[in-house]
Each structure stands twice: as C-alpha cells, then as structure tokens.
PDB file of N, CA and C in Angstrom:
ATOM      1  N   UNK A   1       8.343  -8.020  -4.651  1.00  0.00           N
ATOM      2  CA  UNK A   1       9.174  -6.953  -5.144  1.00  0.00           C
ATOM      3  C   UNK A   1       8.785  -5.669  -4.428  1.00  0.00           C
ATOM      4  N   UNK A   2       9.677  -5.191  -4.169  1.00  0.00           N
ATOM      5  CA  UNK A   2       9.518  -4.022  -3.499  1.00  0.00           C
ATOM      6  C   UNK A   2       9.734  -2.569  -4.739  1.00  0.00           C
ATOM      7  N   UNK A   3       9.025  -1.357  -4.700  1.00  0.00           N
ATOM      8  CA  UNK A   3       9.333  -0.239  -5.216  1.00  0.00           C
ATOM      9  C   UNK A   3       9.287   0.536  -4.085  1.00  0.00           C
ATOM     10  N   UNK A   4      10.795   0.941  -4.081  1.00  0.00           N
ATOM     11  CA  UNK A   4      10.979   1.925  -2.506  1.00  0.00           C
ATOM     12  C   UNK A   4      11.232   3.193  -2.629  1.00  0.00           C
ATOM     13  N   UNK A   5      10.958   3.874  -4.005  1.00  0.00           N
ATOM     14  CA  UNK A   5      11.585   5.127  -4.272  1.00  0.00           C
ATOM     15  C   UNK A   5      10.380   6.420  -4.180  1.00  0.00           C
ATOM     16  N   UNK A   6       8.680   5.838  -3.835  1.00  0.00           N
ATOM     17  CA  UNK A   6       7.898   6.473  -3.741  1.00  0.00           C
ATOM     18  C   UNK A   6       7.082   6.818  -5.368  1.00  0.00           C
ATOM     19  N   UNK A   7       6.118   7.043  -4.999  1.00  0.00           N
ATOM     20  CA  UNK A   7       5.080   7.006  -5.797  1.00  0.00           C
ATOM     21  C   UNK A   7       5.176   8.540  -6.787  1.00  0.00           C
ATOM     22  N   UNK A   8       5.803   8.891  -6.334  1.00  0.00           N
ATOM     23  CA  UNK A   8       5.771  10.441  -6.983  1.00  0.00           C
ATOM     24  C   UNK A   8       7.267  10.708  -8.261  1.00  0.00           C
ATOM     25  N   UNK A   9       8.012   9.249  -7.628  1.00  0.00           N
ATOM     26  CA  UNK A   9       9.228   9.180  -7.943  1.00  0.00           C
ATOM     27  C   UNK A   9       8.925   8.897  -9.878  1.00  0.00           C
ATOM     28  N   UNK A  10       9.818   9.585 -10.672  1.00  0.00           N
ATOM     29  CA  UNK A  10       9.000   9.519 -12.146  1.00  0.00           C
ATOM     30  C   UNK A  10       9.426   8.041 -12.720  1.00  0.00           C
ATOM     31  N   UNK A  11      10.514   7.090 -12.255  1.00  0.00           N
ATOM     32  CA  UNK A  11      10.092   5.639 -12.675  1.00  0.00           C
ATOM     33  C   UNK A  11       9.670   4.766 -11.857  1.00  0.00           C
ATOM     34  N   UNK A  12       9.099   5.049 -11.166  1.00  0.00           N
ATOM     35  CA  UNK A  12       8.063   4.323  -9.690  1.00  0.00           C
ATOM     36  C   UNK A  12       6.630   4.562 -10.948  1.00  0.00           C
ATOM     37  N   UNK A  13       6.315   5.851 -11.099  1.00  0.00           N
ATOM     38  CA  UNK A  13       5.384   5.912 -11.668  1.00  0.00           C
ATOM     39  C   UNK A  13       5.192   5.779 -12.821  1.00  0.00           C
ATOM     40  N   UNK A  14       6.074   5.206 -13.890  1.00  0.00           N
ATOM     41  CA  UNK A  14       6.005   5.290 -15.111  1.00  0.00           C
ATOM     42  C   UNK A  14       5.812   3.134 -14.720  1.00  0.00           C
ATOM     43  N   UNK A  15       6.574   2.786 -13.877  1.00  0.00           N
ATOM     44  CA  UNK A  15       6.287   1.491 -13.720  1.00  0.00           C
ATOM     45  C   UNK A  15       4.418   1.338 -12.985  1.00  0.00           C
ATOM     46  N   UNK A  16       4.071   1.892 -12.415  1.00  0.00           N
ATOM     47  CA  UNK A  16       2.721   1.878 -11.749  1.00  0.00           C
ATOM     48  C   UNK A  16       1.679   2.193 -12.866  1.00  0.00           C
ATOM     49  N   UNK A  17       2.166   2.889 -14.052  1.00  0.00           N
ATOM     50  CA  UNK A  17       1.594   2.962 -14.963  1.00  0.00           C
ATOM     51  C   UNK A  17       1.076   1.915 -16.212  1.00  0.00           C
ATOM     52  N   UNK A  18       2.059   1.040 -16.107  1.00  0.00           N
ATOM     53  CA  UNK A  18       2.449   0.309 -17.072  1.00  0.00           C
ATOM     54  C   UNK A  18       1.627  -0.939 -16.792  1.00  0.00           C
ATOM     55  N   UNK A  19       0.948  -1.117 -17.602  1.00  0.00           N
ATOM     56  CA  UNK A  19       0.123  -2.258 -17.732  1.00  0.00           C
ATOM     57  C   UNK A  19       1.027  -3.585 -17.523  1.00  0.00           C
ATOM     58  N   UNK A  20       1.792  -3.701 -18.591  1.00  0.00           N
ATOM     59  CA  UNK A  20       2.962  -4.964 -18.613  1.00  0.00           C
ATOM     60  C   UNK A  20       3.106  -5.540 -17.847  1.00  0.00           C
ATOM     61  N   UNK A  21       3.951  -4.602 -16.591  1.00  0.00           N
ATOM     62  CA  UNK A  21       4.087  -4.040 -15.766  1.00  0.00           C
ATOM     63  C   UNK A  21       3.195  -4.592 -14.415  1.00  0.00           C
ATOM     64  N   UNK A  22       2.416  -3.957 -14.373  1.00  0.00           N
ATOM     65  CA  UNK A  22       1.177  -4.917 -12.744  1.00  0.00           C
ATOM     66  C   UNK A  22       0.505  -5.839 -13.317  1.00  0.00           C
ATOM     67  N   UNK A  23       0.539  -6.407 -14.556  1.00  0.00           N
ATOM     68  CA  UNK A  23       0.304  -7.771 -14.713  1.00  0.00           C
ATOM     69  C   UNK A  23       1.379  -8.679 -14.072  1.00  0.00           C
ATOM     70  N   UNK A  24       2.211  -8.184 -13.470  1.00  0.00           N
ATOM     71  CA  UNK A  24       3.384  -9.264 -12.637  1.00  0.00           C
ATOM     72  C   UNK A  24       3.343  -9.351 -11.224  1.00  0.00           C
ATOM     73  N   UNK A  25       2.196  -8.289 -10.466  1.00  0.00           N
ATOM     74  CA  UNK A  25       1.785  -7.836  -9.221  1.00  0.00           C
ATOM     75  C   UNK A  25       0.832  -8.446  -8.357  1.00  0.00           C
ATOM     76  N   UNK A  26       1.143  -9.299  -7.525  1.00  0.00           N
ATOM     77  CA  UNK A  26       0.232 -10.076  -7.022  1.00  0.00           C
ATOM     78  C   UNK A  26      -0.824  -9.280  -6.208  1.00  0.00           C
ATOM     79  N   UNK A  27       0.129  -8.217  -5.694  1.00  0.00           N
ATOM     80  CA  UNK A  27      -0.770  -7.574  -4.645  1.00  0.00           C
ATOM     81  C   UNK A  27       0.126  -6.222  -4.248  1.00  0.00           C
ATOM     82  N   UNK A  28      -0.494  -4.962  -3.569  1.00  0.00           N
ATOM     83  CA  UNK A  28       0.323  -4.372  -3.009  1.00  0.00           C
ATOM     84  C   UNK A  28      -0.200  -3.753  -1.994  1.00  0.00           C
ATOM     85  N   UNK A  29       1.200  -3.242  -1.358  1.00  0.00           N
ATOM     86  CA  UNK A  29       0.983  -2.956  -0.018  1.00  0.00           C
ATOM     87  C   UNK A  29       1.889  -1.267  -0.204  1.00  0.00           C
ATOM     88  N   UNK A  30       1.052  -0.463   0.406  1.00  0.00           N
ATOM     89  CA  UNK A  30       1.811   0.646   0.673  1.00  0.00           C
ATOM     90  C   UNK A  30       1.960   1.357   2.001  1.00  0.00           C
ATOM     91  N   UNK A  31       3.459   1.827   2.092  1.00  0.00           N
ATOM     92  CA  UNK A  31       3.986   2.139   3.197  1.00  0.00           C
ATOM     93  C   UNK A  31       4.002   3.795   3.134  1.00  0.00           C
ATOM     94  N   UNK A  32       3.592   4.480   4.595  1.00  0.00           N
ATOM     95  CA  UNK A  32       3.975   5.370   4.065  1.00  0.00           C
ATOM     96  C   UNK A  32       4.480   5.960   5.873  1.00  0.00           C
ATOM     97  N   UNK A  33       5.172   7.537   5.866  1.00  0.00           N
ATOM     98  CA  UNK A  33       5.114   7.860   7.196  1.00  0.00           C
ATOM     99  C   UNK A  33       4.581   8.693   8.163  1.00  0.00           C
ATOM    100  N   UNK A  34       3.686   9.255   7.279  1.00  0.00           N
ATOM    101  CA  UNK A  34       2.213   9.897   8.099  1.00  0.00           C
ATOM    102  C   UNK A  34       0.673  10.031   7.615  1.00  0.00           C
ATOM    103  N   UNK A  35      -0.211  10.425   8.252  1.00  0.00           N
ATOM    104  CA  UNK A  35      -1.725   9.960   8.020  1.00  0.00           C
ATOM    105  C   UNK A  35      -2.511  10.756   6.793  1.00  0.00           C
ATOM    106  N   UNK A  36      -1.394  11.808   6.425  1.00  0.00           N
ATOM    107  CA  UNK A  36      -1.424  12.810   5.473  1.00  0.00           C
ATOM    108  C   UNK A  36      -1.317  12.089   4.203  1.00  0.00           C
ATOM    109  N   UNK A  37       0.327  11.969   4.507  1.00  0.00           N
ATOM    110  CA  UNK A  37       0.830  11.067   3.579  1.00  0.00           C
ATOM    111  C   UNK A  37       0.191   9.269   2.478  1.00  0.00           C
ATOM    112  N   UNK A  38      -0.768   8.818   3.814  1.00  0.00           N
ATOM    113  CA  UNK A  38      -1.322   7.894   3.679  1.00  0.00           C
ATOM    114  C   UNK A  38      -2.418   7.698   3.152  1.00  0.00           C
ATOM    115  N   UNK A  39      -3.126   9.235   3.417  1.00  0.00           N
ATOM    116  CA  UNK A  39      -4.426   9.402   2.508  1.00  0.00           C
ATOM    117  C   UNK A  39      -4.219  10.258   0.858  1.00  0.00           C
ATOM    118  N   UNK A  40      -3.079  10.883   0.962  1.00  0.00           N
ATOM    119  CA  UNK A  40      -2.611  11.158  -0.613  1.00  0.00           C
ATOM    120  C   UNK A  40      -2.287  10.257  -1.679  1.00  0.00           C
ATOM    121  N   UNK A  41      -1.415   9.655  -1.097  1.00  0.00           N
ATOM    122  CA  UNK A  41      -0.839   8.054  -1.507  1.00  0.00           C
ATOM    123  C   UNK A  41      -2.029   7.366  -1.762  1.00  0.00           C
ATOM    124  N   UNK A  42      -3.170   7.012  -0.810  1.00  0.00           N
ATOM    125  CA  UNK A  42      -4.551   5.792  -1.508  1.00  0.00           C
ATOM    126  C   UNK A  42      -5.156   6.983  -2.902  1.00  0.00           C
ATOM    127  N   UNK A  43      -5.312   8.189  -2.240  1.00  0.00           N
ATOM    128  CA  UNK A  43      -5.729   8.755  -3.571  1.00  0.00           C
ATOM    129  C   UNK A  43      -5.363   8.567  -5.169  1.00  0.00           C
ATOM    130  N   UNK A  44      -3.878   8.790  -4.566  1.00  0.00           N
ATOM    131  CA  UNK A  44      -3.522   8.805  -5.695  1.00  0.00           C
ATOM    132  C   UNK A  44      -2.606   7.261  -6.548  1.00  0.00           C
ATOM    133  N   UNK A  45      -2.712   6.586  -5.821  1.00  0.00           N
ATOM    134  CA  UNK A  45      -3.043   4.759  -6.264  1.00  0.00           C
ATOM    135  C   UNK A  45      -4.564   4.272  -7.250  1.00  0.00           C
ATOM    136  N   UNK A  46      -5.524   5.338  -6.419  1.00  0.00           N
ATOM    137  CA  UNK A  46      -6.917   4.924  -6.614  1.00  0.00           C
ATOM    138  C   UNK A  46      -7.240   5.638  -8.233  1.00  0.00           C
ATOM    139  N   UNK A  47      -6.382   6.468  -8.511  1.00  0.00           N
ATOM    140  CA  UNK A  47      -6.452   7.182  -9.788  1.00  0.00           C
ATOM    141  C   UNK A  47      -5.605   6.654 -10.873  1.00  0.00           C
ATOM    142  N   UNK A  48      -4.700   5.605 -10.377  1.00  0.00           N
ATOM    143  CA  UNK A  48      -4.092   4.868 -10.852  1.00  0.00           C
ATOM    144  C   UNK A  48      -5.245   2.919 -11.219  1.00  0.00           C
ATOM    145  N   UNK A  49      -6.160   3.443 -10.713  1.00  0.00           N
ATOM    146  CA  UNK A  49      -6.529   1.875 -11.062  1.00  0.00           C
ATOM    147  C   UNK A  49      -6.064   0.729  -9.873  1.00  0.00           C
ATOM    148  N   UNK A  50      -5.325   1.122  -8.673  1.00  0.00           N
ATOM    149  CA  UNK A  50      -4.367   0.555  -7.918  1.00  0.00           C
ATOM    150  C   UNK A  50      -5.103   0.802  -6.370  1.00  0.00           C
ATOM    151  N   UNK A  51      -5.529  -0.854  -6.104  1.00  0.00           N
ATOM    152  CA  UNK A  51      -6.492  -0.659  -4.663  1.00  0.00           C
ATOM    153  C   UNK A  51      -5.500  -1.765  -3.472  1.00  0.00           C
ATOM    154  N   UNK A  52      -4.349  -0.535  -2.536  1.00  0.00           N
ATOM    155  CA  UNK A  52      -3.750  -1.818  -1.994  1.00  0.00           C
ATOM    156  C   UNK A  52      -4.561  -2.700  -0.833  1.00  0.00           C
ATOM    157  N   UNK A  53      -3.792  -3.544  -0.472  1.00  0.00           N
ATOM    158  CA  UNK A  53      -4.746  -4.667   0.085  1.00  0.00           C
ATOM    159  C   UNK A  53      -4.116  -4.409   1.602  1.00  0.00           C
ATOM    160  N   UNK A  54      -2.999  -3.542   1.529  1.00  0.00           N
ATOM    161  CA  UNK A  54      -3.315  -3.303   3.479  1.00  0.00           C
ATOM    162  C   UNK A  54      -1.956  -2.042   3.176  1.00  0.00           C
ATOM    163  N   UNK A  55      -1.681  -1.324   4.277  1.00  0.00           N
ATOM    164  CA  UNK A  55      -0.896  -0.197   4.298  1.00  0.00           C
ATOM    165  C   UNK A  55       0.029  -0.629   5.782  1.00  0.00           C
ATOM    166  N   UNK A  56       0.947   0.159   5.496  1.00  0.00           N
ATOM    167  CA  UNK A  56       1.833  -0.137   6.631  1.00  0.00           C
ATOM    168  C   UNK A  56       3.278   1.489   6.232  1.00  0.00           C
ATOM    169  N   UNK A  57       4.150   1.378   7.077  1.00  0.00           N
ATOM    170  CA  UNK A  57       4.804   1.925   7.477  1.00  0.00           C
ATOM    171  C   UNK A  57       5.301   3.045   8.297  1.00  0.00           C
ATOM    172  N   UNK A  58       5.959   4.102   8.831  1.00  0.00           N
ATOM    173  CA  UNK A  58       6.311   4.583   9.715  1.00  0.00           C
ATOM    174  C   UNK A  58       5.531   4.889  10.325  1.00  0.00           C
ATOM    175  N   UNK A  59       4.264   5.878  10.115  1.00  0.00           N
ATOM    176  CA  UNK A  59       3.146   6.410  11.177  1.00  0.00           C
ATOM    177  C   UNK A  59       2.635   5.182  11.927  1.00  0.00           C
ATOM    178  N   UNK A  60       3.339   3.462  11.350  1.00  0.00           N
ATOM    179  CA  UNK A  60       2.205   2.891  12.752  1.00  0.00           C
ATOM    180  C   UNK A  60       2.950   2.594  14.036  1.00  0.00           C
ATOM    181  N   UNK A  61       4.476   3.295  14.068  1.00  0.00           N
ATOM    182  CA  UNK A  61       4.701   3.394  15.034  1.00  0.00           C
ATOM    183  C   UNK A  61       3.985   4.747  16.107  1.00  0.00           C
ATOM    184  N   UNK A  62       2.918   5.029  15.973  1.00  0.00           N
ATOM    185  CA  UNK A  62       2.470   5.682  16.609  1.00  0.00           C
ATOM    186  C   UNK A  62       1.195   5.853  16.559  1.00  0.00           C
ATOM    187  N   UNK A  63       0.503   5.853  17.858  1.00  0.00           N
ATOM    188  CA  UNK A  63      -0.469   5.160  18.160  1.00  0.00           C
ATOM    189  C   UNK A  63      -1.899   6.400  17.789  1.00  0.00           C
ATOM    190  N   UNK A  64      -1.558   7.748  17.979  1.00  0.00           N
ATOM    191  CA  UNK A  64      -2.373   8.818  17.328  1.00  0.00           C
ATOM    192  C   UNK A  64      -2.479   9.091  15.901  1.00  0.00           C
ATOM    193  N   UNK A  65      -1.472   9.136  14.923  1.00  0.00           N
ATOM    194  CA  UNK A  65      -1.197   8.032  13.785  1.00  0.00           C
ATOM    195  C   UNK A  65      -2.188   7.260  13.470  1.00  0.00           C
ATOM    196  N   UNK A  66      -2.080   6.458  13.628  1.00  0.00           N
ATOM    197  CA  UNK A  66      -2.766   5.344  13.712  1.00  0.00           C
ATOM    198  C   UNK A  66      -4.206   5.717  13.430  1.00  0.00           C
ATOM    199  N   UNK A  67      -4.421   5.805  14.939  1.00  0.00           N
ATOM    200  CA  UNK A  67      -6.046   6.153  14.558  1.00  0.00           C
ATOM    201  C   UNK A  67      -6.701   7.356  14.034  1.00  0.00           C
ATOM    202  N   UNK A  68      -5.452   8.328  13.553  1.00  0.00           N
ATOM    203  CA  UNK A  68      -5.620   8.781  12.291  1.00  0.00           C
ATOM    204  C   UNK A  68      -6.479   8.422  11.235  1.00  0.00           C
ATOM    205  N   UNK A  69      -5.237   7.274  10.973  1.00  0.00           N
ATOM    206  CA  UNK A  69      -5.574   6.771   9.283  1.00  0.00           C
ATOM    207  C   UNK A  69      -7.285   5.700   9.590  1.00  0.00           C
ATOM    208  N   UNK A  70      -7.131   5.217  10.708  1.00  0.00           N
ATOM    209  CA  UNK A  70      -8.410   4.160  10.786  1.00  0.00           C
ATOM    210  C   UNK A  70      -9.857   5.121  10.302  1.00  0.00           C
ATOM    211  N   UNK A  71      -9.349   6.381  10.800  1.00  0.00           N
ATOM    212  CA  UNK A  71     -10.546   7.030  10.992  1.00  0.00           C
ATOM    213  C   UNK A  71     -10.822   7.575   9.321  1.00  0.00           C
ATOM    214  N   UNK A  72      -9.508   7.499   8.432  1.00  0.00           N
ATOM    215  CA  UNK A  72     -10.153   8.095   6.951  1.00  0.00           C
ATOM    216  C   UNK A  72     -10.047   6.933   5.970  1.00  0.00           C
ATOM    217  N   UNK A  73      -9.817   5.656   6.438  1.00  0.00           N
ATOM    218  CA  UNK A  73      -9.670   4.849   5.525  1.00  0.00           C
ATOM    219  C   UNK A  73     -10.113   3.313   5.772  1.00  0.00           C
ATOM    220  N   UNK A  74     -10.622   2.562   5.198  1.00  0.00           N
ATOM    221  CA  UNK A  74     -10.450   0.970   5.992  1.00  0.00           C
ATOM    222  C   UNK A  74      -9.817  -0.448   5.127  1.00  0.00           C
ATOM    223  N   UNK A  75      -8.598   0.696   4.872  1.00  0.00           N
ATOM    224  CA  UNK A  75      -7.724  -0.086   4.114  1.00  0.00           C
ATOM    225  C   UNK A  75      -7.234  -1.305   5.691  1.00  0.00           C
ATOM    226  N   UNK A  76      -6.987  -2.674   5.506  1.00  0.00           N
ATOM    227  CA  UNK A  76      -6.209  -2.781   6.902  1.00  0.00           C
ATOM    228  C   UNK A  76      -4.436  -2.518   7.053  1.00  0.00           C
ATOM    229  N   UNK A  77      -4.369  -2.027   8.373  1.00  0.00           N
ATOM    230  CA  UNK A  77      -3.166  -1.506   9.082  1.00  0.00           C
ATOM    231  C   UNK A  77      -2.019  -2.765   8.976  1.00  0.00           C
ATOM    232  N   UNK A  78      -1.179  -2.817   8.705  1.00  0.00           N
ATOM    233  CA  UNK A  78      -0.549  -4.033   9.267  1.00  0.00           C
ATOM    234  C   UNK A  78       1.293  -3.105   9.891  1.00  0.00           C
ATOM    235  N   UNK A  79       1.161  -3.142  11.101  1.00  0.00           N
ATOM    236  CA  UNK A  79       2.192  -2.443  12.396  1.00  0.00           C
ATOM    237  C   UNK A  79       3.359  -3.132  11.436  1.00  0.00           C
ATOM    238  N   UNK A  80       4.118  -1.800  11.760  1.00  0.00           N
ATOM    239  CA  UNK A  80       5.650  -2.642  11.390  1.00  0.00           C
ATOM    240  C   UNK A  80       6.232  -3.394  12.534  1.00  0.00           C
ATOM    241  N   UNK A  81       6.011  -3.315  13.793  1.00  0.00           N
ATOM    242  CA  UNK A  81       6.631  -4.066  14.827  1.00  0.00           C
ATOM    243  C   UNK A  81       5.696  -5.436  14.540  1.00  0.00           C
ATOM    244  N   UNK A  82       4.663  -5.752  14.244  1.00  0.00           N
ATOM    245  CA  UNK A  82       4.489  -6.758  13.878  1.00  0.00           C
ATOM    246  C   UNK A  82       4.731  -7.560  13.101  1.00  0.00           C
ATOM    247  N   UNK A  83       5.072  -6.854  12.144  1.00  0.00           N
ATOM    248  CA  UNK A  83       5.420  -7.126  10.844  1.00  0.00           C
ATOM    249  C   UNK A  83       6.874  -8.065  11.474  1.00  0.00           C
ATOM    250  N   UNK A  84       7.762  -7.094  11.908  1.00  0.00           N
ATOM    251  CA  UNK A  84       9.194  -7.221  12.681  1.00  0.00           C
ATOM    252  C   UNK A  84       8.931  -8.582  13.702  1.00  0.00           C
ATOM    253  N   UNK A  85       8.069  -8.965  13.984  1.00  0.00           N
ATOM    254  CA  UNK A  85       8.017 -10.009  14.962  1.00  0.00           C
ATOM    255  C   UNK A  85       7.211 -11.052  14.179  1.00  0.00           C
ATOM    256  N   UNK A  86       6.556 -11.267  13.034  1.00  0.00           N
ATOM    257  CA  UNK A  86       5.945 -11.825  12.230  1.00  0.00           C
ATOM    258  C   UNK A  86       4.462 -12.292  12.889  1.00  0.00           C
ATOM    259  N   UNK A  87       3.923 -11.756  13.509  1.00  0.00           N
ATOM    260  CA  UNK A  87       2.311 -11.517  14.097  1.00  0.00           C
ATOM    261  C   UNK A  87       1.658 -11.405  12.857  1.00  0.00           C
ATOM    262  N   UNK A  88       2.125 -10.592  12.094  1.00  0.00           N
ATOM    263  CA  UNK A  88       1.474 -10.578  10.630  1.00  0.00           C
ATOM    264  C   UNK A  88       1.387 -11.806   9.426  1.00  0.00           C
ATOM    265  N   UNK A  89       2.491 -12.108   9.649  1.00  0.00           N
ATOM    266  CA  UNK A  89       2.297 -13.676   8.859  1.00  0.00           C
ATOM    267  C   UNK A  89       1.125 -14.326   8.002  1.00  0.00           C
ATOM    268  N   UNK A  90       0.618 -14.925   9.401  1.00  0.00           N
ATOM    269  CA  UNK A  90      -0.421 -15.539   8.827  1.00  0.00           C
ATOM    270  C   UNK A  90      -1.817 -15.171   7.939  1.00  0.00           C
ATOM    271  N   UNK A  91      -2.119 -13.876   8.166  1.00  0.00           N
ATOM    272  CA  UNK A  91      -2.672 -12.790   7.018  1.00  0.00           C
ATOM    273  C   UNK A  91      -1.750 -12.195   6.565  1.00  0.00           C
ATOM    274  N   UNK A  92      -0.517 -12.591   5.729  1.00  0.00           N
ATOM    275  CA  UNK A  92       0.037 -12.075   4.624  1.00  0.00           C
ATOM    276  C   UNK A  92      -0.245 -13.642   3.762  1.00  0.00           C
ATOM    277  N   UNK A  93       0.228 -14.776   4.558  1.00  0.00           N
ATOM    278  CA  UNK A  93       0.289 -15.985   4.011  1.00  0.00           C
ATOM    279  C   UNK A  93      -1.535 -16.338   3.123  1.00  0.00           C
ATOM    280  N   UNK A  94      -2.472 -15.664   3.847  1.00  0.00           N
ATOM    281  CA  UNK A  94      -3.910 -15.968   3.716  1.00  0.00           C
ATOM    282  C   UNK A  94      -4.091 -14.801   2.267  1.00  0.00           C
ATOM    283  N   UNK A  95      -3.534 -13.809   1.938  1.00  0.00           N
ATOM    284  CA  UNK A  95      -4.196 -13.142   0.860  1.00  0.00           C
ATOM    285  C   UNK A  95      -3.758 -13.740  -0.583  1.00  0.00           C
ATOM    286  N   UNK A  96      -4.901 -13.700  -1.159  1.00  0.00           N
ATOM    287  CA  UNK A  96      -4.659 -14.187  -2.235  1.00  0.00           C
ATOM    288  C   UNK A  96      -3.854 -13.327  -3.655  1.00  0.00           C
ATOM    289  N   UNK A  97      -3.139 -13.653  -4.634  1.00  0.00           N
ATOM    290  CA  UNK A  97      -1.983 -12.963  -5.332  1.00  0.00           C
ATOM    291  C   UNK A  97      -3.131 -12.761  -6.552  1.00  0.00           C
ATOM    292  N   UNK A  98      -3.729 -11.460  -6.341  1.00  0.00           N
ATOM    293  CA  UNK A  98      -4.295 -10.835  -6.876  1.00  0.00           C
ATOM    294  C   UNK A  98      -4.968  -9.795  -7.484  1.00  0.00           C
ATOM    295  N   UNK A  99      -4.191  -9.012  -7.667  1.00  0.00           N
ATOM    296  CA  UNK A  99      -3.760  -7.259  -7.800  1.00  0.00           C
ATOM    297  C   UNK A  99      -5.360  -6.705  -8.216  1.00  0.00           C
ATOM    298  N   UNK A 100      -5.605  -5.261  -6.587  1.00  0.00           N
ATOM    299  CA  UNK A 100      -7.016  -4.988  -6.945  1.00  0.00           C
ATOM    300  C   UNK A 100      -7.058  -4.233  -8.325  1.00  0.00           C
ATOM    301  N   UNK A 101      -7.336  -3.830  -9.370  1.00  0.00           N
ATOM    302  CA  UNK A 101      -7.457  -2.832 -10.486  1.00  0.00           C
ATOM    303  C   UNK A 101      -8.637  -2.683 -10.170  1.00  0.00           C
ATOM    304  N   UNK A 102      -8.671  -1.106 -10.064  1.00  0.00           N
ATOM    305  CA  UNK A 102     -10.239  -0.497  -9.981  1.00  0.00           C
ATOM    306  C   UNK A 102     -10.667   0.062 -11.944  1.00  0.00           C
ATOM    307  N   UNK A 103      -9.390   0.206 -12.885  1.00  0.00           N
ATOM    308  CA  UNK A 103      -9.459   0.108 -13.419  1.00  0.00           C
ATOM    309  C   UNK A 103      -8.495   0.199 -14.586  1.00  0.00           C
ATOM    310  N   UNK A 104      -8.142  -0.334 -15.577  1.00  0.00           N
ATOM    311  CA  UNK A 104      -7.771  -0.620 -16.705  1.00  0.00           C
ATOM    312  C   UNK A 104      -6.354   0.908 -16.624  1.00  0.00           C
ATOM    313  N   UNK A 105      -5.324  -0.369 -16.361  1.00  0.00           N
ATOM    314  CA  UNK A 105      -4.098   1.139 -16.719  1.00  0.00           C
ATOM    315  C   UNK A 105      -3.279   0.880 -17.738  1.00  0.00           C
ATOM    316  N   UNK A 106      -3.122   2.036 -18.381  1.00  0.00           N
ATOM    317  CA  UNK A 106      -2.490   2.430 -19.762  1.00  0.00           C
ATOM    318  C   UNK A 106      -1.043   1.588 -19.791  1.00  0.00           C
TER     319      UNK A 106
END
C-alpha cells in the first residue's frame, strides 16, 4: 500500500498514528525529493515510533543528492531507476514483512 499524500498531510498522519492501523504494515519505505527533505521525514517517522527499512525517491536521481543523504543517514538507498529496471528486486523480495516500531504508537 502506498500513502502518497506525504507525511505532513493531516490523514497520512492521523493514519501513521494509528496503531490499528501499522499493525497492517509490513514494512516501509519512504520517498522523498531532497536530502533536506529526507532527513526531516526520518526525523520525523522516528518520533513516530516508525524506522523505514530503505528510502528512495526523487533526490536519487542525482548523484550529489545522493551522497548527501549517505553522508547523514544509513538508512539503505534504493535508486528509482533501479527500482524502474527491477535491479532492486531481489532485496525487496529478501526483507522480511516486519514493521520497525522504535516505539509503541497511540
């Protein structure tokens, strides 16, 4: 399942909140489109109880980007052109459906 409306969005977050809710979450992945963006977003996941298991979207089309985010985080990267060519696959197929909680959400 995808939530594409952003994290800030008030039923993105009233669902991210909801216990019920990421008991149905195997895992997540967040996308975002810059290195700014990418370290606000883990922050504010991480205050949520919510540890994703790899990040992806627009900034990894770019390669300064990129090693941006490597350099403030070691969440792993997964390229959308890879993604787009399925290089990624076989570590999406390998993680196990198991949503990180750092801790207990309301």
């Amino acid at each position: 399942m995808e939530i594409a409306d952003g994290i800030l969005q008030r039923e993105t977050a009233l669902l991210l909140n909801n216990s019920r809710f990421m008991q149905t979450v195997h895992q997540v992945i967040f996308s975002c489109g810059d290195s700014l963006g990418v370290q606000t977003g883990l922050d504010m996941l991480r205050q949520m109880g919510i540890q994703p298991f790899a990040i992806s979207g627009l900034f990894t089309s770019s390669e300064l980007l990129i090693q941006e985010v490597e350099r403030i985080c070691s969440t792993p990267i997964l390229r959308l052109l890879d993604l787009l060519e399925g290089t990624e696959l076989p570590y999406l197929l390998e993680v196990q459906p198991s949503i990180h909680v750092l801790r207990a959400v309301a």
